[in-house]
PDB file of N, CA and C in Angstrom:
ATOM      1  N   UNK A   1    -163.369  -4.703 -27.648  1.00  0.00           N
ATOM      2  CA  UNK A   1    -163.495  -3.269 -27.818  1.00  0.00           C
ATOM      3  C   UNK A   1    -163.229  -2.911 -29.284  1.00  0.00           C
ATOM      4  N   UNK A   2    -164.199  -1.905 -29.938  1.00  0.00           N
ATOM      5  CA  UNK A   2    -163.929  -1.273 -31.080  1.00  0.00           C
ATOM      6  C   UNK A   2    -162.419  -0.652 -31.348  1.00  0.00           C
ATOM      7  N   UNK A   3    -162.110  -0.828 -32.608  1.00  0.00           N
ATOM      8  CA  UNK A   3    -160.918   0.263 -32.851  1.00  0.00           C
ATOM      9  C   UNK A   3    -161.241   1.402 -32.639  1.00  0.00           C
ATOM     10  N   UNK A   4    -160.072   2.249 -32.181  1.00  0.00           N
ATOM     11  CA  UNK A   4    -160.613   3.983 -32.486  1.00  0.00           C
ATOM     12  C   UNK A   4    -160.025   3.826 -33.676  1.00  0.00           C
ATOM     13  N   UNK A   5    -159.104   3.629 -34.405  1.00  0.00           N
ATOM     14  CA  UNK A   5    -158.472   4.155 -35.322  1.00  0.00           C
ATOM     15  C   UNK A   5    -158.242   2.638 -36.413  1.00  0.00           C
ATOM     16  N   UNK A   6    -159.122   2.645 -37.557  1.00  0.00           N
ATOM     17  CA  UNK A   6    -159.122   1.711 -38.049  1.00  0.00           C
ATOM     18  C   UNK A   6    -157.564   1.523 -38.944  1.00  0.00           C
ATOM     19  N   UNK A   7    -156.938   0.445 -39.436  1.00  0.00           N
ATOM     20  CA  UNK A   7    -156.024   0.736 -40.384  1.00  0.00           C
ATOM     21  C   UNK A   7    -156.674   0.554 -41.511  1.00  0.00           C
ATOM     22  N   UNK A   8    -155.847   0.749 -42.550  1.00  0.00           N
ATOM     23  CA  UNK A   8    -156.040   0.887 -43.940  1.00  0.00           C
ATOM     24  C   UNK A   8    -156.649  -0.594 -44.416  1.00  0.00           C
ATOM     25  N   UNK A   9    -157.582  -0.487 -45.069  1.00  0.00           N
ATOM     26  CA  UNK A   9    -157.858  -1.697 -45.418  1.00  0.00           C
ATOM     27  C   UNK A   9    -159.415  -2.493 -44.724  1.00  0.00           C
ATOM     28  N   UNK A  10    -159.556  -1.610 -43.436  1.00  0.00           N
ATOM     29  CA  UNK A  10    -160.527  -1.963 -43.034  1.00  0.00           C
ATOM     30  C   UNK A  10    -161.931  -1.292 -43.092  1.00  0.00           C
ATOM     31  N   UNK A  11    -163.282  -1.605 -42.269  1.00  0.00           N
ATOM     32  CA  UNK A  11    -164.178  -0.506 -42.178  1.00  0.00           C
ATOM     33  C   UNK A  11    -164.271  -0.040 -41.335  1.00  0.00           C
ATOM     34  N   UNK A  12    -164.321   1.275 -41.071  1.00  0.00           N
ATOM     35  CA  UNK A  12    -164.668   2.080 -40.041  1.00  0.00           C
ATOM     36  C   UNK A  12    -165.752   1.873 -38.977  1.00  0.00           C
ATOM     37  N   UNK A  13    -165.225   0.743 -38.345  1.00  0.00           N
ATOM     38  CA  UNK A  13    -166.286   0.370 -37.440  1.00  0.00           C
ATOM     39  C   UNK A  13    -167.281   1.597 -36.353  1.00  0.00           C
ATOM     40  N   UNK A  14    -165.479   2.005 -36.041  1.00  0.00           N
ATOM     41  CA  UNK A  14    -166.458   2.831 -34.939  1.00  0.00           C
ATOM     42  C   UNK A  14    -167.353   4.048 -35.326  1.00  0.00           C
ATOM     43  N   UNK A  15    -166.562   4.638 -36.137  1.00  0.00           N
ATOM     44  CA  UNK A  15    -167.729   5.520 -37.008  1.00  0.00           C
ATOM     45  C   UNK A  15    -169.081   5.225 -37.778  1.00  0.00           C
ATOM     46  N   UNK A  16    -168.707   3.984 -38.168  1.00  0.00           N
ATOM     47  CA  UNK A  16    -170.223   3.678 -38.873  1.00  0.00           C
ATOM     48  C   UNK A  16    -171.186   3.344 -37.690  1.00  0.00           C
ATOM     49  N   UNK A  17    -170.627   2.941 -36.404  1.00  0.00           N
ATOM     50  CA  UNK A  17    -171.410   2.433 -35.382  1.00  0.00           C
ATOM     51  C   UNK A  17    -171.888   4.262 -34.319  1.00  0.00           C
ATOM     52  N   UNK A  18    -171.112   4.889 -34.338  1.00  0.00           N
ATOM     53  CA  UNK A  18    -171.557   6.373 -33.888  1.00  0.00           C
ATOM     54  C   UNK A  18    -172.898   6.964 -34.824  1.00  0.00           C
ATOM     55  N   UNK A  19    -171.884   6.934 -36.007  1.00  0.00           N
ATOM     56  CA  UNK A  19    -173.278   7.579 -37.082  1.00  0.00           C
ATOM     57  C   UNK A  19    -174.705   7.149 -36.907  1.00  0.00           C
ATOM     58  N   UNK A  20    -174.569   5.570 -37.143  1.00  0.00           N
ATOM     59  CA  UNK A  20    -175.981   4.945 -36.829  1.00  0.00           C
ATOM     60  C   UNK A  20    -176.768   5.468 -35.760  1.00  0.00           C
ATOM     61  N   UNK A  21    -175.738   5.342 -34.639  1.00  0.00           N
ATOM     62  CA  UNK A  21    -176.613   5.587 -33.089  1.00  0.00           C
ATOM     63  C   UNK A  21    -177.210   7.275 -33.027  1.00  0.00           C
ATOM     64  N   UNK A  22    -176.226   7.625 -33.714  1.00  0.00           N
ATOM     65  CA  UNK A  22    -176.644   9.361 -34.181  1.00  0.00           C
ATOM     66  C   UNK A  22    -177.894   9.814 -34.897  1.00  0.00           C
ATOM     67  N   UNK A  23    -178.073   9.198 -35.866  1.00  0.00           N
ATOM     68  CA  UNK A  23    -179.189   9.279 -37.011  1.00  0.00           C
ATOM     69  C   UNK A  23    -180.240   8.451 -35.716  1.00  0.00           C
ATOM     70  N   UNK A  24    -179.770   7.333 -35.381  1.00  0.00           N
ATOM     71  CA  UNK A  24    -181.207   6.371 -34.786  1.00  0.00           C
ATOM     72  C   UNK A  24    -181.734   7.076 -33.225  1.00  0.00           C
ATOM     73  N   UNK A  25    -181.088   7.782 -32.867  1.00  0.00           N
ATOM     74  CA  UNK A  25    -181.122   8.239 -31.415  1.00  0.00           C
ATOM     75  C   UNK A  25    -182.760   9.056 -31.063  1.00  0.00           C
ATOM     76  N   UNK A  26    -183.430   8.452 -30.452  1.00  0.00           N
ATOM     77  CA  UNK A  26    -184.669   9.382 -30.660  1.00  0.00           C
ATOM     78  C   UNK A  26    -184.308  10.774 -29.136  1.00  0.00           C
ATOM     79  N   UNK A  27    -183.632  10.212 -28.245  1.00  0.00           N
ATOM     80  CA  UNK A  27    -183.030  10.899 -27.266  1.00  0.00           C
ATOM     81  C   UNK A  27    -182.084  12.033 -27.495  1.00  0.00           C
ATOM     82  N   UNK A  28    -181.865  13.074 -27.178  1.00  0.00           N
ATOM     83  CA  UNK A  28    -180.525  14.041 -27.403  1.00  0.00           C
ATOM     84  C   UNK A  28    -180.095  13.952 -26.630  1.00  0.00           C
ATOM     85  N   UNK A  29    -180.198  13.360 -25.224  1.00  0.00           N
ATOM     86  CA  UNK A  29    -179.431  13.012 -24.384  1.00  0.00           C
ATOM     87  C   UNK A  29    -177.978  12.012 -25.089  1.00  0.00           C
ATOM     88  N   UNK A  30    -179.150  10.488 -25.661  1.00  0.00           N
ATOM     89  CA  UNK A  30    -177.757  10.011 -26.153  1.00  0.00           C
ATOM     90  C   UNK A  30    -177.180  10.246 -27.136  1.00  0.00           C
ATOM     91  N   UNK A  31    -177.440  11.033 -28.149  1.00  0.00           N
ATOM     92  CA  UNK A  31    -176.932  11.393 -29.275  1.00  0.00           C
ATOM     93  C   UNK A  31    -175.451  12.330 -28.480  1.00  0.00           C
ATOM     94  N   UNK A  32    -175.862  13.234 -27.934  1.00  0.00           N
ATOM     95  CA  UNK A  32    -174.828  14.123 -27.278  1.00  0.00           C
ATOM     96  C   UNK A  32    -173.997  13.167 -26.480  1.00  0.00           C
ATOM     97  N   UNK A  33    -174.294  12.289 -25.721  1.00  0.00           N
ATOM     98  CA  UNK A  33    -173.429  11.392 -25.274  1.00  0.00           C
ATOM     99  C   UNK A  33    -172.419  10.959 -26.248  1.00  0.00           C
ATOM    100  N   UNK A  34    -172.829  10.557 -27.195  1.00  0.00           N
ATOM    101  CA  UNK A  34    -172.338   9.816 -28.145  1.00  0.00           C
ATOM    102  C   UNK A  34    -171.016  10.672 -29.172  1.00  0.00           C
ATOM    103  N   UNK A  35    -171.908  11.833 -28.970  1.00  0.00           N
ATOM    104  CA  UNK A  35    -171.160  12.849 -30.043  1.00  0.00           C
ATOM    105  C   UNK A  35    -169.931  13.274 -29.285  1.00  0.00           C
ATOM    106  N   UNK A  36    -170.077  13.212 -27.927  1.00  0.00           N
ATOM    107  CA  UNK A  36    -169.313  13.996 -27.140  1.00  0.00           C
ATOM    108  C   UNK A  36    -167.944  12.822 -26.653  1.00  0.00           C
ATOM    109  N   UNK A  37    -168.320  11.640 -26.962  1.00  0.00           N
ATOM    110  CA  UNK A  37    -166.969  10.310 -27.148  1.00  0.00           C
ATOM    111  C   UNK A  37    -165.823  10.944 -28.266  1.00  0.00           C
ATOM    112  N   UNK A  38    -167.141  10.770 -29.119  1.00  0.00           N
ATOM    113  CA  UNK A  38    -166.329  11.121 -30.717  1.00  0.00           C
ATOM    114  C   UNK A  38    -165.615  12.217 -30.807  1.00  0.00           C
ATOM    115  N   UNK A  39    -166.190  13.526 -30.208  1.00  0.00           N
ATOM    116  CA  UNK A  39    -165.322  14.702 -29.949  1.00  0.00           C
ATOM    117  C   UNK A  39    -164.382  14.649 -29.341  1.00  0.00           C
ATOM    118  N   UNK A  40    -164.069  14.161 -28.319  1.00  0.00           N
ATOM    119  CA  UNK A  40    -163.218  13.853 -27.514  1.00  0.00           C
ATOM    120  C   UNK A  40    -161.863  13.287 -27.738  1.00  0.00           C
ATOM    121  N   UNK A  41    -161.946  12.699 -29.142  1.00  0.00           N
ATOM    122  CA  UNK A  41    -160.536  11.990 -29.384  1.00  0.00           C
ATOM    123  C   UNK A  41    -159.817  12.878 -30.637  1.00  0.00           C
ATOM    124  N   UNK A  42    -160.615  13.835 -30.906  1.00  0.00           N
ATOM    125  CA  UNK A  42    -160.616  14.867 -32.475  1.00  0.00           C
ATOM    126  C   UNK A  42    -158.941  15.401 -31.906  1.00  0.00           C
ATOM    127  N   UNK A  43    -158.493  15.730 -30.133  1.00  0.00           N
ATOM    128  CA  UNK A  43    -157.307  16.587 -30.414  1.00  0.00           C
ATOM    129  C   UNK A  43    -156.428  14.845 -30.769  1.00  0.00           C
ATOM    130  N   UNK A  44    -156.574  13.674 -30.212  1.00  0.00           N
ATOM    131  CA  UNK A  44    -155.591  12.655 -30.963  1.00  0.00           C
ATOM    132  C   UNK A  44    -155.358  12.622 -32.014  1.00  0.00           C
ATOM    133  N   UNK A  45    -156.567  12.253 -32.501  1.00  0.00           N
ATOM    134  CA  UNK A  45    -156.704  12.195 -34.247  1.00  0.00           C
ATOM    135  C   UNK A  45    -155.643  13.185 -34.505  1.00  0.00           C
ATOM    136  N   UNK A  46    -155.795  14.560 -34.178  1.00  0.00           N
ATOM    137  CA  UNK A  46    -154.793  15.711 -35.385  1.00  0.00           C
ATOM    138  C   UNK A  46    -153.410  15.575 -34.447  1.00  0.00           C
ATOM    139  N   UNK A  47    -153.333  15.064 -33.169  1.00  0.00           N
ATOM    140  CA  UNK A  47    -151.531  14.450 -32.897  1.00  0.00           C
ATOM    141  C   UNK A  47    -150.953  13.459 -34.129  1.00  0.00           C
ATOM    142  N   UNK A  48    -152.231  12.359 -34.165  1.00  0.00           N
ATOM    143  CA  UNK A  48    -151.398  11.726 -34.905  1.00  0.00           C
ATOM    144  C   UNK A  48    -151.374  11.916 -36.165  1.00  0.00           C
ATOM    145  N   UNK A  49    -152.377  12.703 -36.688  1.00  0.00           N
ATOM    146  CA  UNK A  49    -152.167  13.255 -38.005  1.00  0.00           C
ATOM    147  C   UNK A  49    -150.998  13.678 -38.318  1.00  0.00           C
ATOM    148  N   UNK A  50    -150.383  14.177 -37.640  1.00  0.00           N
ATOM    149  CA  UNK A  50    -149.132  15.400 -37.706  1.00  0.00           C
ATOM    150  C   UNK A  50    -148.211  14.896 -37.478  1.00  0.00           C
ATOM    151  N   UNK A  51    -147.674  13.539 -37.342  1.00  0.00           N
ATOM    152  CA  UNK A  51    -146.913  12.897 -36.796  1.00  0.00           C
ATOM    153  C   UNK A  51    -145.961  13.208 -37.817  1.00  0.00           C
ATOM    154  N   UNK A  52    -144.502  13.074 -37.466  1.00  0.00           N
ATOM    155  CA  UNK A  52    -143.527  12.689 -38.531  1.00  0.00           C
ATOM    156  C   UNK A  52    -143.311  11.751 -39.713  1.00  0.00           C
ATOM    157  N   UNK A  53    -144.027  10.837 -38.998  1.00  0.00           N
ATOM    158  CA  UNK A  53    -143.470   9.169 -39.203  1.00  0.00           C
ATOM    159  C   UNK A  53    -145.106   9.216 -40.515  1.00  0.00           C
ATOM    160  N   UNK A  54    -145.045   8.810 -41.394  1.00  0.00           N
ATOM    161  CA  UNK A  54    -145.818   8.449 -42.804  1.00  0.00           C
ATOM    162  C   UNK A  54    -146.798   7.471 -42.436  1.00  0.00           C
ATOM    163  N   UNK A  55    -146.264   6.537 -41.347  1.00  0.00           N
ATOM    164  CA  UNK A  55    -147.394   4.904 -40.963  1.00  0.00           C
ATOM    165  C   UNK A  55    -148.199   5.531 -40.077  1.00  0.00           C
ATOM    166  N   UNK A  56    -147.893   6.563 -39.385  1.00  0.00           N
ATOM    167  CA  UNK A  56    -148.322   6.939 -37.932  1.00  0.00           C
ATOM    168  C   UNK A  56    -149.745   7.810 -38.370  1.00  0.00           C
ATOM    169  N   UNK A  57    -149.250   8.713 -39.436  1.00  0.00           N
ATOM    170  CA  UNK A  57    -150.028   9.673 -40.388  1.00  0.00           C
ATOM    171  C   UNK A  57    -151.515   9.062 -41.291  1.00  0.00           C
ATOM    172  N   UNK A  58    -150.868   7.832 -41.646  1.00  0.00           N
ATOM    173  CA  UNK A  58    -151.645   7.147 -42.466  1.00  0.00           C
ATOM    174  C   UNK A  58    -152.939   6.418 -42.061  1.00  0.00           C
ATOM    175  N   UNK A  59    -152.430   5.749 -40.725  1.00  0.00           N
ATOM    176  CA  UNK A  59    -153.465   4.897 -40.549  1.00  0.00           C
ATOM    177  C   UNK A  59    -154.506   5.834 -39.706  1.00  0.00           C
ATOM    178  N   UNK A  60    -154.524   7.228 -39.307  1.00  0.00           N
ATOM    179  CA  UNK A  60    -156.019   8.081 -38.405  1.00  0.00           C
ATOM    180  C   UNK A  60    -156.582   8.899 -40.229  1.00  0.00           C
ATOM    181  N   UNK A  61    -155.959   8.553 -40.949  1.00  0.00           N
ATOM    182  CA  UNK A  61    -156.652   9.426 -42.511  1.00  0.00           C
ATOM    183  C   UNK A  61    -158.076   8.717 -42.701  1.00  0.00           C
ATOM    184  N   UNK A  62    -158.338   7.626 -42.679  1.00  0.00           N
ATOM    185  CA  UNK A  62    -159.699   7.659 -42.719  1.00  0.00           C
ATOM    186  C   UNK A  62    -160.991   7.807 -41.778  1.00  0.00           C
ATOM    187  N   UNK A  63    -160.179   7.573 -40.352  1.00  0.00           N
ATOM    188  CA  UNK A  63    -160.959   8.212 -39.287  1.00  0.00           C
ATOM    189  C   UNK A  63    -161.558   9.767 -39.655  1.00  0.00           C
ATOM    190  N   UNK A  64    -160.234  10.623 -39.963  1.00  0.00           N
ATOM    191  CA  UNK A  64    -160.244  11.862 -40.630  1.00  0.00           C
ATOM    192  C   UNK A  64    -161.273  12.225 -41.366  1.00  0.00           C
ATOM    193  N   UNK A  65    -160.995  11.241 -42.718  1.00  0.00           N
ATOM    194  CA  UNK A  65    -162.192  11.428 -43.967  1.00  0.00           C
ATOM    195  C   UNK A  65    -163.726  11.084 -43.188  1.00  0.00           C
ATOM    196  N   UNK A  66    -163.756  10.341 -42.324  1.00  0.00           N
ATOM    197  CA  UNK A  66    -165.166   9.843 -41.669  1.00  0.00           C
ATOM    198  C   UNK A  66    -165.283  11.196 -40.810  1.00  0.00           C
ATOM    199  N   UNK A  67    -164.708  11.777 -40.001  1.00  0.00           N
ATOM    200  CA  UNK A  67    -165.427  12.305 -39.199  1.00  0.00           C
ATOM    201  C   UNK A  67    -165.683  13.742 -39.680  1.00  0.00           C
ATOM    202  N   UNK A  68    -165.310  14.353 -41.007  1.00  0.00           N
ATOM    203  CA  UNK A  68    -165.195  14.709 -42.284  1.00  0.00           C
ATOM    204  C   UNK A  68    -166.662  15.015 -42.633  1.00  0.00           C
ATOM    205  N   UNK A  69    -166.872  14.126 -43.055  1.00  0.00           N
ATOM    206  CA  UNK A  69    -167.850  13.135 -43.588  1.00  0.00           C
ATOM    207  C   UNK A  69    -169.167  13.423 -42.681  1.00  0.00           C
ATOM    208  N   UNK A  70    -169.124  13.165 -41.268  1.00  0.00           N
ATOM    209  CA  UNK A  70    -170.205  13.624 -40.089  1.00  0.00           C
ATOM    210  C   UNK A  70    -170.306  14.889 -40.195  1.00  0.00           C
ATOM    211  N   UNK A  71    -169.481  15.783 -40.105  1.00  0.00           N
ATOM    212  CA  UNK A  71    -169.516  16.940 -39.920  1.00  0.00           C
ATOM    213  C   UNK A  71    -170.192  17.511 -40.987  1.00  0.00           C
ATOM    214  N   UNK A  72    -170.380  17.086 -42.222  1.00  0.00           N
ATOM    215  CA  UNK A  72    -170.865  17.789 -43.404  1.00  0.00           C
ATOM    216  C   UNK A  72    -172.518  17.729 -43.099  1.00  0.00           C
ATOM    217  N   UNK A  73    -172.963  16.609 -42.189  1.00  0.00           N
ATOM    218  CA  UNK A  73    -174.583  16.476 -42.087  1.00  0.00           C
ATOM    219  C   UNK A  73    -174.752  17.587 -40.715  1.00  0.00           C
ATOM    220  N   UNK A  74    -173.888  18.299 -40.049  1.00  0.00           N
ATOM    221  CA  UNK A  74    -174.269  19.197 -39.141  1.00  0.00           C
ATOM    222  C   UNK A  74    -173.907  20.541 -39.266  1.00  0.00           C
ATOM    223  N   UNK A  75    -175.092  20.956 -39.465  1.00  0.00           N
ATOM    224  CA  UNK A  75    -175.404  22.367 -39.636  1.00  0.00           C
ATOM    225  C   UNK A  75    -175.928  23.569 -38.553  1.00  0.00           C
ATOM    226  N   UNK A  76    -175.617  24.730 -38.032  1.00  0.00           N
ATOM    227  CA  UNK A  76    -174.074  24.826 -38.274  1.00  0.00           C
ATOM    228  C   UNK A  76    -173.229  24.327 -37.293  1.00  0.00           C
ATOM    229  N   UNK A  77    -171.620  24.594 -37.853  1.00  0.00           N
ATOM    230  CA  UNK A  77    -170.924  24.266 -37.028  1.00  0.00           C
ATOM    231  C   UNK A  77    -170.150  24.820 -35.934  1.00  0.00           C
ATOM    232  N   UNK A  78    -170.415  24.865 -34.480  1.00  0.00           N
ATOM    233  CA  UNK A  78    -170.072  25.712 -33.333  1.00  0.00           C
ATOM    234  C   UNK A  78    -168.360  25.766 -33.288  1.00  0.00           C
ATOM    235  N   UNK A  79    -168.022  26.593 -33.022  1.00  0.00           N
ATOM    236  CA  UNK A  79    -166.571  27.428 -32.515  1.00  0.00           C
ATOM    237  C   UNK A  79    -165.503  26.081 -32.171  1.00  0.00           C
ATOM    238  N   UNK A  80    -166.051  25.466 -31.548  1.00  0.00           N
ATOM    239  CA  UNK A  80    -164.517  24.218 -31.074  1.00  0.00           C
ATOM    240  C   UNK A  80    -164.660  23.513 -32.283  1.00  0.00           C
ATOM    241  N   UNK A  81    -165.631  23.106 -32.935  1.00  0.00           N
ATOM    242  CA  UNK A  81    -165.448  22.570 -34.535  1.00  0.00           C
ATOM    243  C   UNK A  81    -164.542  22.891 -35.135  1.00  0.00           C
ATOM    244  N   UNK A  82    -164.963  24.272 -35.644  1.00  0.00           N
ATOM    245  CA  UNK A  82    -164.404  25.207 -36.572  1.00  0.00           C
ATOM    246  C   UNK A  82    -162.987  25.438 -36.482  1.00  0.00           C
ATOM    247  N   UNK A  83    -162.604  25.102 -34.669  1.00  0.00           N
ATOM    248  CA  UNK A  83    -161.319  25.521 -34.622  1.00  0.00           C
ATOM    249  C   UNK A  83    -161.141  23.895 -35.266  1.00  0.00           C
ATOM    250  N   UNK A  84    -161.799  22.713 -34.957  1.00  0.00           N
ATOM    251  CA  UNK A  84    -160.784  21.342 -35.553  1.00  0.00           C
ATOM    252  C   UNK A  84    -160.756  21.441 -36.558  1.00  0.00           C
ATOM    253  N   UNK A  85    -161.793  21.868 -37.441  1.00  0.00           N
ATOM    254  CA  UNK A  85    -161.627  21.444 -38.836  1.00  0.00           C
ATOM    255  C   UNK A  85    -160.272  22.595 -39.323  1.00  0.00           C
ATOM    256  N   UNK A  86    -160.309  23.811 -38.663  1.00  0.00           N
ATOM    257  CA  UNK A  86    -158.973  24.445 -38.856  1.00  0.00           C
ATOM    258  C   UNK A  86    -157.756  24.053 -38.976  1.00  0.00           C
ATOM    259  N   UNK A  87    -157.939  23.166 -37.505  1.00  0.00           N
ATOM    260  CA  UNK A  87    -155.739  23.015 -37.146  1.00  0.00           C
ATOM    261  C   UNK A  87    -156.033  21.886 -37.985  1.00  0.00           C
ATOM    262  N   UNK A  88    -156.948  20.563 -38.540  1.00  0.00           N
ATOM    263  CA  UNK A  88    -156.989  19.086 -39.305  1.00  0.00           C
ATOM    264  C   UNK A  88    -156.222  20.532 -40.372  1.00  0.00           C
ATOM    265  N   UNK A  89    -156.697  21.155 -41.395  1.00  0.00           N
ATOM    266  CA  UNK A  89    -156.227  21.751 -42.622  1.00  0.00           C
ATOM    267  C   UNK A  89    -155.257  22.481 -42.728  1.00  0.00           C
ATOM    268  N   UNK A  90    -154.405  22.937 -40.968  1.00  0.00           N
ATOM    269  CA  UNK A  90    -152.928  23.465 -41.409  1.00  0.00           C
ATOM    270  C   UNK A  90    -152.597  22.153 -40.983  1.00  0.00           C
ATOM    271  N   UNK A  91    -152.759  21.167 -39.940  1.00  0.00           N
ATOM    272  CA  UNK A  91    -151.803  19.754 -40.033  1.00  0.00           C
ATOM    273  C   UNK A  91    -151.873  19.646 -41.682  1.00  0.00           C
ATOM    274  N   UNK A  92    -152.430  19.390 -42.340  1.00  0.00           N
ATOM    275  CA  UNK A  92    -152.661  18.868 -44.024  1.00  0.00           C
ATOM    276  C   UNK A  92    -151.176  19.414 -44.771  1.00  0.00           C
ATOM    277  N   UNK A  93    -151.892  20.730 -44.196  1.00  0.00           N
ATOM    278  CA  UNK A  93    -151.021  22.169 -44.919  1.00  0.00           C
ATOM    279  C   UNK A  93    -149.582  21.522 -44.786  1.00  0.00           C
ATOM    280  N   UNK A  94    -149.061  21.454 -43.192  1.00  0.00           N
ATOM    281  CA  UNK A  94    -147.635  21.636 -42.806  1.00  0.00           C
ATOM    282  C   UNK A  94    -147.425  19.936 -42.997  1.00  0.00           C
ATOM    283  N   UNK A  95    -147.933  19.258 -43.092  1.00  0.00           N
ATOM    284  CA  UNK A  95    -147.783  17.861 -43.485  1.00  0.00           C
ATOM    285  C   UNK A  95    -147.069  17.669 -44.975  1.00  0.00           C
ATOM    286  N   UNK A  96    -147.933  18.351 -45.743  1.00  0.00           N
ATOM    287  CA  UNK A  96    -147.387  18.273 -46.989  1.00  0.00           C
ATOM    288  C   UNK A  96    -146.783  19.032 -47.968  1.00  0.00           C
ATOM    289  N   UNK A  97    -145.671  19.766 -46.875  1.00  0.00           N
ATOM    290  CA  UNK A  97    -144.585  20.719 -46.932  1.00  0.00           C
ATOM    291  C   UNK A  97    -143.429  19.764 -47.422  1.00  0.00           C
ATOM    292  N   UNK A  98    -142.772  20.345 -48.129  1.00  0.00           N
ATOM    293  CA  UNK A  98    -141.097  19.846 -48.416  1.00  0.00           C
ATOM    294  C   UNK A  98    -140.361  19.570 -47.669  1.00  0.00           C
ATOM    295  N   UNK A  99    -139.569  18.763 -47.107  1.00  0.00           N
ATOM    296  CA  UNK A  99    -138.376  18.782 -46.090  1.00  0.00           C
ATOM    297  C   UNK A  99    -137.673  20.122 -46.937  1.00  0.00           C
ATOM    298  N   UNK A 100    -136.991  20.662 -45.616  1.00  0.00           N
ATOM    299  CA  UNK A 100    -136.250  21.336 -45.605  1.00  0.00           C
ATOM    300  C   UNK A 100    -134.638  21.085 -46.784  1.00  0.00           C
ATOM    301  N   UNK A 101    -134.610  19.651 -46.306  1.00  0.00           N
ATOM    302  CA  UNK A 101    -133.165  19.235 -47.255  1.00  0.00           C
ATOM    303  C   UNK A 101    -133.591  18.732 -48.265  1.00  0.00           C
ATOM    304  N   UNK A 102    -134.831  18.586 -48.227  1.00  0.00           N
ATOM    305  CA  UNK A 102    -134.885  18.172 -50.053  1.00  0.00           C
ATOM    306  C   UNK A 102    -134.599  19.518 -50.837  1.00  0.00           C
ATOM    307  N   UNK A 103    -133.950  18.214 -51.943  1.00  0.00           N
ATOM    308  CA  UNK A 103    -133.445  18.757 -53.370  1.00  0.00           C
ATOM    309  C   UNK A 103    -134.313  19.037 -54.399  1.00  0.00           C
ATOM    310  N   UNK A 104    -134.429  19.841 -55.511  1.00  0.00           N
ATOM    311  CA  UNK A 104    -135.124  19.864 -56.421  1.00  0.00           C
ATOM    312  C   UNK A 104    -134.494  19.868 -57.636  1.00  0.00           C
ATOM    313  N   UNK A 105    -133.080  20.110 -57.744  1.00  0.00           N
ATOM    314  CA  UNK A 105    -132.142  19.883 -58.416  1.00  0.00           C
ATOM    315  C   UNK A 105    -131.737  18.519 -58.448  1.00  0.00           C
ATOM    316  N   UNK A 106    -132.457  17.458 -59.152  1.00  0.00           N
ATOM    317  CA  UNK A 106    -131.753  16.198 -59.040  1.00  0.00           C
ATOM    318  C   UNK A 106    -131.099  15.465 -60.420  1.00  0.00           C
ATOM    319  N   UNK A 107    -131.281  16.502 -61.339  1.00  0.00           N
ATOM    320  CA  UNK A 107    -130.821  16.477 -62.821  1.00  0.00           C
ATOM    321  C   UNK A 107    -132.239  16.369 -63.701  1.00  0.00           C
ATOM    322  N   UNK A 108    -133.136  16.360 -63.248  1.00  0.00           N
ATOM    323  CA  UNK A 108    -133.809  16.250 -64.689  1.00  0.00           C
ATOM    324  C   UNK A 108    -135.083  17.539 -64.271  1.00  0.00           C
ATOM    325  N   UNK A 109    -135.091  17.674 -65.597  1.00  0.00           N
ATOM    326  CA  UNK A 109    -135.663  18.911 -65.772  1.00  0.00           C
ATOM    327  C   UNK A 109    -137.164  18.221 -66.508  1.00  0.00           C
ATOM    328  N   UNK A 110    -138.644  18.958 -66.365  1.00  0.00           N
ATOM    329  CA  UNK A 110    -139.687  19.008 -66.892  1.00  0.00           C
ATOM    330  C   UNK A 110    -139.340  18.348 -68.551  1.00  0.00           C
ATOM    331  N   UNK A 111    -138.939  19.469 -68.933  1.00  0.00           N
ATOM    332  CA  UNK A 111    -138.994  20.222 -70.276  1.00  0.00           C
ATOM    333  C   UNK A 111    -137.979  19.394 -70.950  1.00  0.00           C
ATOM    334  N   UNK A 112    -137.092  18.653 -70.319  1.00  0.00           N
ATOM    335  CA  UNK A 112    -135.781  17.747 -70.929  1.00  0.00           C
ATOM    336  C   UNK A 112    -136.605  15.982 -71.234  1.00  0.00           C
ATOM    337  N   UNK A 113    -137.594  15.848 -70.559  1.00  0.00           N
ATOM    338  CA  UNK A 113    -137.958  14.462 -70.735  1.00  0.00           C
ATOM    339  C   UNK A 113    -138.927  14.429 -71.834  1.00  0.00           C
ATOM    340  N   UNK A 114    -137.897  13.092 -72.761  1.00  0.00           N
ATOM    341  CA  UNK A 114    -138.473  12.640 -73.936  1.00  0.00           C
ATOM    342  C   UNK A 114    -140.377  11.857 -73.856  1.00  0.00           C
ATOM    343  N   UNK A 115    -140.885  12.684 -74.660  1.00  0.00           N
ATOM    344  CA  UNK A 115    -142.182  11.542 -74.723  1.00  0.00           C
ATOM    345  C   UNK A 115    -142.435  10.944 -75.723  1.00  0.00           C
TER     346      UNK A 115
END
């Protein structure tokens, strides 16, 4: 069985293997079949996007950038899209927020470092 979620380092099997069948599909039957797999895992993808944990986060980012990537060749894009590509860009948003207990005071200042 294909990965859903490739790690870092690899190729995006399953996406490059959707896309193909997408573009090659002379049927809309299977294209929609096909599309409708791929849709289907979009609310995982943004669980694990959002995860706490940095490894957990890391390894669905290029699934992300791929399905990214699909979406830019479909024009337009209907309402349950719009809402993913939404919550993917506040996960982003609230992802790459400050902890709360971080410091910014850690002694060195911009403007103090020698160049």
């Amino acid at each position: 069985m294909l990965p859903l979620f490739p790690s870092e380092g690899q190729d995006p099997v399953l996406i490059k293997f959707i896309h193909s069948r997408l573009a090659k599909a002379k049927e809309e039957e299977e294209a929609k079949v096909i599309f409708d797999a791929l849709h289907s895992k979009i609310p995982l993808m943004l669980k694990f996007l959002g995860n706490e944990d940095d490894d957990v986060s890391g390894a669905v980012t290029k699934f992300a950038h791929d399905w990214l990537t699909l979406l830019k060749q479909l024009s337009p894009l209907t309402g349950t899209l719009k809402q993913y590509v939404k919550e993917l860009l506040y996960t982003v948003i609230n992802k790459m927020k400050y902890d709360e207990s971080y410091s910014f005071d850690n002694g060195v200042s911009f403007y103090t470092l020698d160049y």
